[in-house]
Structure formats: C-alpha cells, structure tokens
Protein backbone atom coordinates (compact mmCIF):
# COMPACT_ATOMS: atom_id res chain seq x y z
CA UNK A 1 -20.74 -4.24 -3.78
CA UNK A 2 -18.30 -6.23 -5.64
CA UNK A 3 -15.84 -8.51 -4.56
CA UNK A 4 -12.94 -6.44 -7.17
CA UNK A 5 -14.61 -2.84 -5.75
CA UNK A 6 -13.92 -4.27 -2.04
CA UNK A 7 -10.93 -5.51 -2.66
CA UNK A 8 -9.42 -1.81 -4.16
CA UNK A 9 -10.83 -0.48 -0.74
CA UNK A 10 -9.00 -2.35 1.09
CA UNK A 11 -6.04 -1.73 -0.60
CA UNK A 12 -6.15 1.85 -0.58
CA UNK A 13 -6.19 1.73 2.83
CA UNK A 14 -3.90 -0.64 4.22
CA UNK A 15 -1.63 1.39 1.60
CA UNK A 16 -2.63 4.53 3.17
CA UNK A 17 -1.72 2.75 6.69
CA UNK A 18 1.56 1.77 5.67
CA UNK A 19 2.85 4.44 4.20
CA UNK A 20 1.63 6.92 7.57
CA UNK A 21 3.72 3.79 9.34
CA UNK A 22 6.65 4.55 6.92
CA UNK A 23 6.43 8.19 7.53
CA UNK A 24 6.20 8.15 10.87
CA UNK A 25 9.02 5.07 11.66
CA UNK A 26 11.16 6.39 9.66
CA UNK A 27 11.53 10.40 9.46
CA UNK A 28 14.37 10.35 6.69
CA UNK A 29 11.70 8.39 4.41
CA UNK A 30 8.60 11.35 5.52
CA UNK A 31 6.77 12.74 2.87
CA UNK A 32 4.50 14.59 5.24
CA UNK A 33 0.94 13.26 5.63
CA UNK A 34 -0.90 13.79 2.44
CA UNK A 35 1.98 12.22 0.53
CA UNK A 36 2.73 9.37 2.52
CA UNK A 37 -0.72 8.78 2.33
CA UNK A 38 -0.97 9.33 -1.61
CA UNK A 39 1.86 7.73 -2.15
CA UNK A 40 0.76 4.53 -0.05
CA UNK A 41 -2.33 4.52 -1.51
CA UNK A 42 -1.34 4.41 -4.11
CA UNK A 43 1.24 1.66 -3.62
CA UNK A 44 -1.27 -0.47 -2.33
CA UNK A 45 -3.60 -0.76 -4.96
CA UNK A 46 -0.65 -0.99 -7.53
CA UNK A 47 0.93 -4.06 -5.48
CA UNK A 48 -2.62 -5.04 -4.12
CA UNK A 49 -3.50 -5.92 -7.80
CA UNK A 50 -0.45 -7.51 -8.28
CA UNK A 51 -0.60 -9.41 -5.41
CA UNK A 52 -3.99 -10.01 -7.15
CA UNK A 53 -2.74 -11.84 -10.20
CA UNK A 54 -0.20 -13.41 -8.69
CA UNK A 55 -2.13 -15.39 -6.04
CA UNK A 56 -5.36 -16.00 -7.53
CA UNK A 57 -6.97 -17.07 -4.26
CA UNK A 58 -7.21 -13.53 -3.03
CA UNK A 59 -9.46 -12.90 -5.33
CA UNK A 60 -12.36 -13.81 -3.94
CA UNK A 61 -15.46 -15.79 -4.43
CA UNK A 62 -18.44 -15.08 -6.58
CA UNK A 63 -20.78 -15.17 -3.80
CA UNK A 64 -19.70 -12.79 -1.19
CA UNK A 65 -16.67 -11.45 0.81
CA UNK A 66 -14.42 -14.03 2.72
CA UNK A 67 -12.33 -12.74 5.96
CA UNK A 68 -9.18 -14.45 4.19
CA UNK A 69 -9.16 -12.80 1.37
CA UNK A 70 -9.88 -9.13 3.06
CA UNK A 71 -7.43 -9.84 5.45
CA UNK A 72 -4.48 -11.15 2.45
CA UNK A 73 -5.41 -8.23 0.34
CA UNK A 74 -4.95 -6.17 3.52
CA UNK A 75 -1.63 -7.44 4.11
CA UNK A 76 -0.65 -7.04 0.28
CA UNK A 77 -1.93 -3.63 0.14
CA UNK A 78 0.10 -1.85 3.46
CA UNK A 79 3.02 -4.03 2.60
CA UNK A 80 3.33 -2.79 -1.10
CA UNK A 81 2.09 0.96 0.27
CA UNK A 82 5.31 0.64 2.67
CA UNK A 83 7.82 0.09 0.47
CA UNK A 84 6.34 2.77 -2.36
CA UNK A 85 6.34 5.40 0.13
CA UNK A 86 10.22 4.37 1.25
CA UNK A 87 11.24 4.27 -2.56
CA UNK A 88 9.76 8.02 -2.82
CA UNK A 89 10.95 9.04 0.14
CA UNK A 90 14.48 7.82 -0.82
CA UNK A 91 14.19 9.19 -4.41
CA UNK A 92 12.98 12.68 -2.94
CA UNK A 93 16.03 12.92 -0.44
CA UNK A 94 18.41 11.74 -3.29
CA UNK A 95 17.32 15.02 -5.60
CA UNK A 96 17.17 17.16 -2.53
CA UNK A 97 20.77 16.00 -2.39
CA UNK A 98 20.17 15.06 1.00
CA UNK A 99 21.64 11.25 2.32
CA UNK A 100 19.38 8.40 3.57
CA UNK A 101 20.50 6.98 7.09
C-alpha cells in the first residue's frame, strides 16, 4: 500500500474518532452517530491533507510507513474531524433556531 493511501486511512479515522468524541462531549454539538462520524471523516481527511501540505514531513518516506508520521497524521486528522463536526453541529442548531451553550 501506499504511503498517500495510508495516510487517507488514517485520517478518516482519527476524523471519525473525533467527531464520535465531539458528539458525545458535547450533546448541543450531536449530530447522532452516522453524522458525527461522516462529518468527522470527513473533516479529517479535508484537514489531514492540509495538514499534509502544510508540514511536508508528514508525508512520509518513499520506502515504507514511519510511526511519526502515522501518529502526526493521526493527530491532524481527529483534530480537524473535531472541529468540522462542532462547526456542523453549531450551524445545524443555528437553522433549527435552537442556541449553542
């Protein structure tokens, strides 16, 4: 497998992660399980590739698959999964009319 195919793995789930974390630490932000986890997901690999080009290093080497770089992209992934999951979850309780706390 490639280093680019691992790397959108990870992402998807350490997105997945943090937006179930979102959901569940904060119940004003819940989407309900399939779309905190879609939503994550998809967060992650959006920031995850981001994170990407930003840092270069987490790309990974030519050769194989280093624990740094699965463990940054991890980090990138359920960080930026977090925080698109919270933006949904606000923007879905703003047209629902309801108010964040």
């Amino acid at each position: 497998m490639s280093a680019t195919l691992i790397n959108l793995i990870v992402q998807l789930i350490a997105g997945a992660v943090g937006g179930n974390a979102v959901g569940a630490g904060m119940k004003n932000m819940d989407l309900g399980a399939l779309g905190n986890t879609v939503a994550g997901a998809l967060g992650g690999a959006g920031g995850g590739t981001l994170l990407t080009a930003l840092l270069p290093m987490l790309q990974g080497a030519a050769g194989g698959v280093d624990i740094g770089q699965v463990l940054g992209q991890a980090v990138g992934g359920g960080v930026a999964g977090a925080i698109v999951t919270a933006i949904v979850g606000l923007i879905k309780n703003a047209m629902a009319g309801q108010t964040s706390r």
